[in-house]
C-alpha atoms as a PDB file:
ATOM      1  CA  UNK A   1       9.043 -48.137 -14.436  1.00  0.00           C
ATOM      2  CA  UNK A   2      10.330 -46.420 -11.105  1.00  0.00           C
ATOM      3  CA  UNK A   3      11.758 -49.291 -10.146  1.00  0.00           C
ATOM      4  CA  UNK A   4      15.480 -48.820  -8.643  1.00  0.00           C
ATOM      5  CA  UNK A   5      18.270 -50.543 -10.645  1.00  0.00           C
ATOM      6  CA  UNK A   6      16.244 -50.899 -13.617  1.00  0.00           C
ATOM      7  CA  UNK A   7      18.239 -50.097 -17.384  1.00  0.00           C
ATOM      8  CA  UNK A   8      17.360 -47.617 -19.947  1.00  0.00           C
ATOM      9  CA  UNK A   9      15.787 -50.193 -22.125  1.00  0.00           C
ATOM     10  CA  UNK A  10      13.629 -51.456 -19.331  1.00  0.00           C
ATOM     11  CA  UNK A  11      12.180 -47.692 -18.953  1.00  0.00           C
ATOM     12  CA  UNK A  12      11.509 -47.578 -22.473  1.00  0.00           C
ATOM     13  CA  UNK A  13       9.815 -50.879 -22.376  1.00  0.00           C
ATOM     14  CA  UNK A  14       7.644 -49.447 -19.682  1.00  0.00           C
ATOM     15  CA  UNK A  15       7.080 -45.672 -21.025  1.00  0.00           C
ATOM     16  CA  UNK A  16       5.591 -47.747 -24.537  1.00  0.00           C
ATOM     17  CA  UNK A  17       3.206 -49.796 -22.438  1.00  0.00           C
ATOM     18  CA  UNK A  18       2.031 -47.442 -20.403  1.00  0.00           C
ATOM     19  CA  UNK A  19       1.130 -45.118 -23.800  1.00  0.00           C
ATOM     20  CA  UNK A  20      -0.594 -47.629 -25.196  1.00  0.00           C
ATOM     21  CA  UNK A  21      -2.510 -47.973 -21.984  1.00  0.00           C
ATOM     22  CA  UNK A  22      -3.256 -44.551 -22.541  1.00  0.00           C
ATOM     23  CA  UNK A  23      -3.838 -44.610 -25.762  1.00  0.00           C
ATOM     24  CA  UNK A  24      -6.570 -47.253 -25.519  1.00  0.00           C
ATOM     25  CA  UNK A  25      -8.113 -46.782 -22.404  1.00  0.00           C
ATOM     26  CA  UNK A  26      -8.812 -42.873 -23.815  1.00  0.00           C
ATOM     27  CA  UNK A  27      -7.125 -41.102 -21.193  1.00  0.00           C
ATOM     28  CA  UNK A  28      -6.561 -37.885 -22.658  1.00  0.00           C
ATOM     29  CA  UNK A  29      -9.905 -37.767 -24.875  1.00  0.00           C
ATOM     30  CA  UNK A  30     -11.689 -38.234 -20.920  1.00  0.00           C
ATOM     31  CA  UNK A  31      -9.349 -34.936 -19.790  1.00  0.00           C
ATOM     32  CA  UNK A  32     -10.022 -32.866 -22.742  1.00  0.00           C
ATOM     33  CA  UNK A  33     -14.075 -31.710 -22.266  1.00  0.00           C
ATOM     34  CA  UNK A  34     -13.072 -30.287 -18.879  1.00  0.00           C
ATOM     35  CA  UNK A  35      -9.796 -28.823 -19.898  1.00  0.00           C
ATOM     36  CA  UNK A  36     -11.720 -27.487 -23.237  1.00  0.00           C
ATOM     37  CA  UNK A  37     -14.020 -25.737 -21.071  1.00  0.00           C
ATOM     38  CA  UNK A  38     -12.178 -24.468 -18.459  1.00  0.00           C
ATOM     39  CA  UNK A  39      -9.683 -22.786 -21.333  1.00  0.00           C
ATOM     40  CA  UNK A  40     -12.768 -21.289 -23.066  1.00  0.00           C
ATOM     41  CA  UNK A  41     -13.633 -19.805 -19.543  1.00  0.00           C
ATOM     42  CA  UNK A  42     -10.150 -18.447 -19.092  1.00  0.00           C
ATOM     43  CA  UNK A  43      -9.820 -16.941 -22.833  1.00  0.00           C
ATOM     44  CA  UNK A  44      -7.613 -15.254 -23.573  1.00  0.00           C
ATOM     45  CA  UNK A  45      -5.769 -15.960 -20.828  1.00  0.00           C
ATOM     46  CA  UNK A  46      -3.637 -19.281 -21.610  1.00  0.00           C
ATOM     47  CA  UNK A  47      -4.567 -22.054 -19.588  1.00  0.00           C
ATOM     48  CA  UNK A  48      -1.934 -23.298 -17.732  1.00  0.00           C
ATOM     49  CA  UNK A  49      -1.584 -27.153 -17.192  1.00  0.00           C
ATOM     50  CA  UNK A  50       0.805 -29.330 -15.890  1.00  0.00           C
ATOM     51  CA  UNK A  51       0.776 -33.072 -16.219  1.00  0.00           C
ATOM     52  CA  UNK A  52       2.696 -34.743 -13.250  1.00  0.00           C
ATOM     53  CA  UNK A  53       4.628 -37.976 -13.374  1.00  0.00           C
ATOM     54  CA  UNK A  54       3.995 -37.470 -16.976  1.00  0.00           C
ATOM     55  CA  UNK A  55       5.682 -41.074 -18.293  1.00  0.00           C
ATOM     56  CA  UNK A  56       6.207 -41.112 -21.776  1.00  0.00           C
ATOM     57  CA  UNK A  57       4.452 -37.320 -22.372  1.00  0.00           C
ATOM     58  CA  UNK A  58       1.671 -38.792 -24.802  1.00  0.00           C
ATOM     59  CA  UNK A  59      -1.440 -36.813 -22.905  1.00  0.00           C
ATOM     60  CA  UNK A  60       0.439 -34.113 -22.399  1.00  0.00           C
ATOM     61  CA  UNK A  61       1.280 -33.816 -26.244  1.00  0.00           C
ATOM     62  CA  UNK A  62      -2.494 -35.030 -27.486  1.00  0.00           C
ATOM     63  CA  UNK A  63      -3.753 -32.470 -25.364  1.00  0.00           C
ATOM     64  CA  UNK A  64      -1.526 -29.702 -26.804  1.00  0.00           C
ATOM     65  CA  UNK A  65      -1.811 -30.933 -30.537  1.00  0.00           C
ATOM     66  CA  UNK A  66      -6.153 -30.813 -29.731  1.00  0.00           C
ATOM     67  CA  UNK A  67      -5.949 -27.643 -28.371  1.00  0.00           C
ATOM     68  CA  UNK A  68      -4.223 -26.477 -30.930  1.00  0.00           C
ATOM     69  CA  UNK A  69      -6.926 -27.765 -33.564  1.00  0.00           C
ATOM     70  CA  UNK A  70      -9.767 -26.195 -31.511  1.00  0.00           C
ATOM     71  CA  UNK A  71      -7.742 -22.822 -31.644  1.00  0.00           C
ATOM     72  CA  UNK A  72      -7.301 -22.824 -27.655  1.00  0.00           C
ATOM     73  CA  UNK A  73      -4.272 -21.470 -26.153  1.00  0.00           C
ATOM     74  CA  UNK A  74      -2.866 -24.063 -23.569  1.00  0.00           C
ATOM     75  CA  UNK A  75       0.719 -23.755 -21.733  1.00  0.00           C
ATOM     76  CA  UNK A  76       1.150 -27.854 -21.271  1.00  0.00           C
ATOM     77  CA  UNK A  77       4.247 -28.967 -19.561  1.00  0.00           C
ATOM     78  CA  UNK A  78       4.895 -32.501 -17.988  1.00  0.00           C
ATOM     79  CA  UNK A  79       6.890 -33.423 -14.733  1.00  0.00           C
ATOM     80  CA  UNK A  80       8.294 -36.242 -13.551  1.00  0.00           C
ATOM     81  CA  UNK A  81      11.230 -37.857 -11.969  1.00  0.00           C
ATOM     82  CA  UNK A  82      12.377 -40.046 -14.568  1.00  0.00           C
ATOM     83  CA  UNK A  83      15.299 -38.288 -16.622  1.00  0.00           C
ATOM     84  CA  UNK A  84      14.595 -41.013 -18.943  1.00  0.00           C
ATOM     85  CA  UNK A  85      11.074 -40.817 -18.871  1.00  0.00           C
ATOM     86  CA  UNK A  86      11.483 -37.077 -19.942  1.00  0.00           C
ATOM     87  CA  UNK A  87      13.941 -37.177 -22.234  1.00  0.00           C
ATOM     88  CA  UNK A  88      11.676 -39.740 -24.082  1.00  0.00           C
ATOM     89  CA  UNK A  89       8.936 -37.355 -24.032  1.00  0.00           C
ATOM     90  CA  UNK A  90      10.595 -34.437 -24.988  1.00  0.00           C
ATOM     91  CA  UNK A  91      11.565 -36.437 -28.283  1.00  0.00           C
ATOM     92  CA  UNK A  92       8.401 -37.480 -29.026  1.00  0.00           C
ATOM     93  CA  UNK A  93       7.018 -33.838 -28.483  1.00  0.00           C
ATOM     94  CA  UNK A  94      10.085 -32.592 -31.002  1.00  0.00           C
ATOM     95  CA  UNK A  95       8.821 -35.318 -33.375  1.00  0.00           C
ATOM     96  CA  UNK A  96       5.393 -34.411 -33.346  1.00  0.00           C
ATOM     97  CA  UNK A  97       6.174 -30.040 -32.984  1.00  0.00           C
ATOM     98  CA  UNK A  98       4.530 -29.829 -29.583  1.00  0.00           C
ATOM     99  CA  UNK A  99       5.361 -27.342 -27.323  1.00  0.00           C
ATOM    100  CA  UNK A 100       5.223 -29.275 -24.447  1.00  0.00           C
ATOM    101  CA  UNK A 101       7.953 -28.251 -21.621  1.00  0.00           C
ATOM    102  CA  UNK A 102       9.111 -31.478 -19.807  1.00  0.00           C
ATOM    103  CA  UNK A 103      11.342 -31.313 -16.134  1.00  0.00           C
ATOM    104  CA  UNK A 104      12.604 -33.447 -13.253  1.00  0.00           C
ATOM    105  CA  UNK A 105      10.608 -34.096 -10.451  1.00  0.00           C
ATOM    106  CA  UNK A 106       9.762 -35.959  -7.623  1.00  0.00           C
ATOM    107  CA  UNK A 107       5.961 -35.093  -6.509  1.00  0.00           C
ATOM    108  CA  UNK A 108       6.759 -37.484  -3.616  1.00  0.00           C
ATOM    109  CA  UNK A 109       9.326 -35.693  -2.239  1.00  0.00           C
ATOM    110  CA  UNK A 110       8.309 -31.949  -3.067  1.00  0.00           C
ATOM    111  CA  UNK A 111       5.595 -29.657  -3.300  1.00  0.00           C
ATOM    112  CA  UNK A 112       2.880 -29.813  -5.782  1.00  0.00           C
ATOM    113  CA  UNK A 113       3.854 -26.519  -7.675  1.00  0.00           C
ATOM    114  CA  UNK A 114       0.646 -24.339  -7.014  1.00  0.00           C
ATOM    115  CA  UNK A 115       1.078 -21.304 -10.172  1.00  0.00           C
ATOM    116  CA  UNK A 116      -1.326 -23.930 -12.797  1.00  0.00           C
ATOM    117  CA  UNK A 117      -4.695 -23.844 -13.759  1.00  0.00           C
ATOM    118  CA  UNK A 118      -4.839 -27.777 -13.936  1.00  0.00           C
ATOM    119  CA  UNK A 119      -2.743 -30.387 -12.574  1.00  0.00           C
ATOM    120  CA  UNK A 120      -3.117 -34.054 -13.860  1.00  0.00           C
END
C-alpha cells in the first residue's frame, strides 16, 4: 500500500484487503479485553488511544463504536502517512458516526507521540 508511485485506486485496493484481513483474522475483538479494562481502570478519565499506521481506520472505528455500546469513554484517533489512507478512513468513520480523529504521519520518520494511554 506504501508503495511509491502507486495510484489512488491501487491504495484503495489495498486499504479493502487489508480490512478484511482485519476483519477476519479478529483484530480488533483481540485489542478490545485489554483496552476494556484498562478504560474501566481509568474511569472517568477518557482513555486515550491512538492507532498508528491506521490503514483503512476499521479498528480504530470498531473499537470506538464497542466502546460506545459498553458505555466507556474512549478518545480513538488513527495516524498514518497515507493522505489517502486517511481520507478513506475518515469517510468511513463519517459513514458509520464515529468520532474517530484521523492525521498524517510518518512513525518512521518521527516520534511516537507519548500524551496516549494506548498506542496500537
Amino acid at each position: 500500500m506504501d508503495q511509491p508511485g502507486l495510484d489512488e485506486r491501487g491504495q484503495l485496493h489495498a486499504l479493502q484487503g487489508l480490512e478484511r484481513v482485519n476483519f477476519w483474522s479478529g483484530s480488533p475483538r483481540m485489542l478490545w479485553p485489554a483496552i476494556e479494562q484498562l478504560a474501566r481502570n481509568a474511569a472517568p478519565v477518557p482513555l486515550r488511544v491512538l492507532d498508528i499506521a491506521c490503514g483503512a481506520g476499521d479498528i480504530a472505528i470498531w473499537l470506538w463504536h464497542r466502546a460506545r455500546q459498553t458505555g466507556i469513554d474512549l478518545r480513538i484517533e488513527g495516524c498514518d502517512r497515507s493522505p489517502c489512507a486517511l481520507e478513506h478512513a475518515a469517510r468511513r468513520a463519517a459513514k458509520t458516526s464515529a468520532d474517530v480523529r484521523f492525521f498524517q504521519f510518518d512513525a518512521l520518520k518521527s516520534p511516537i507521540p507519548a500524551d496516549y494511554d494506548v498506542l496500537m
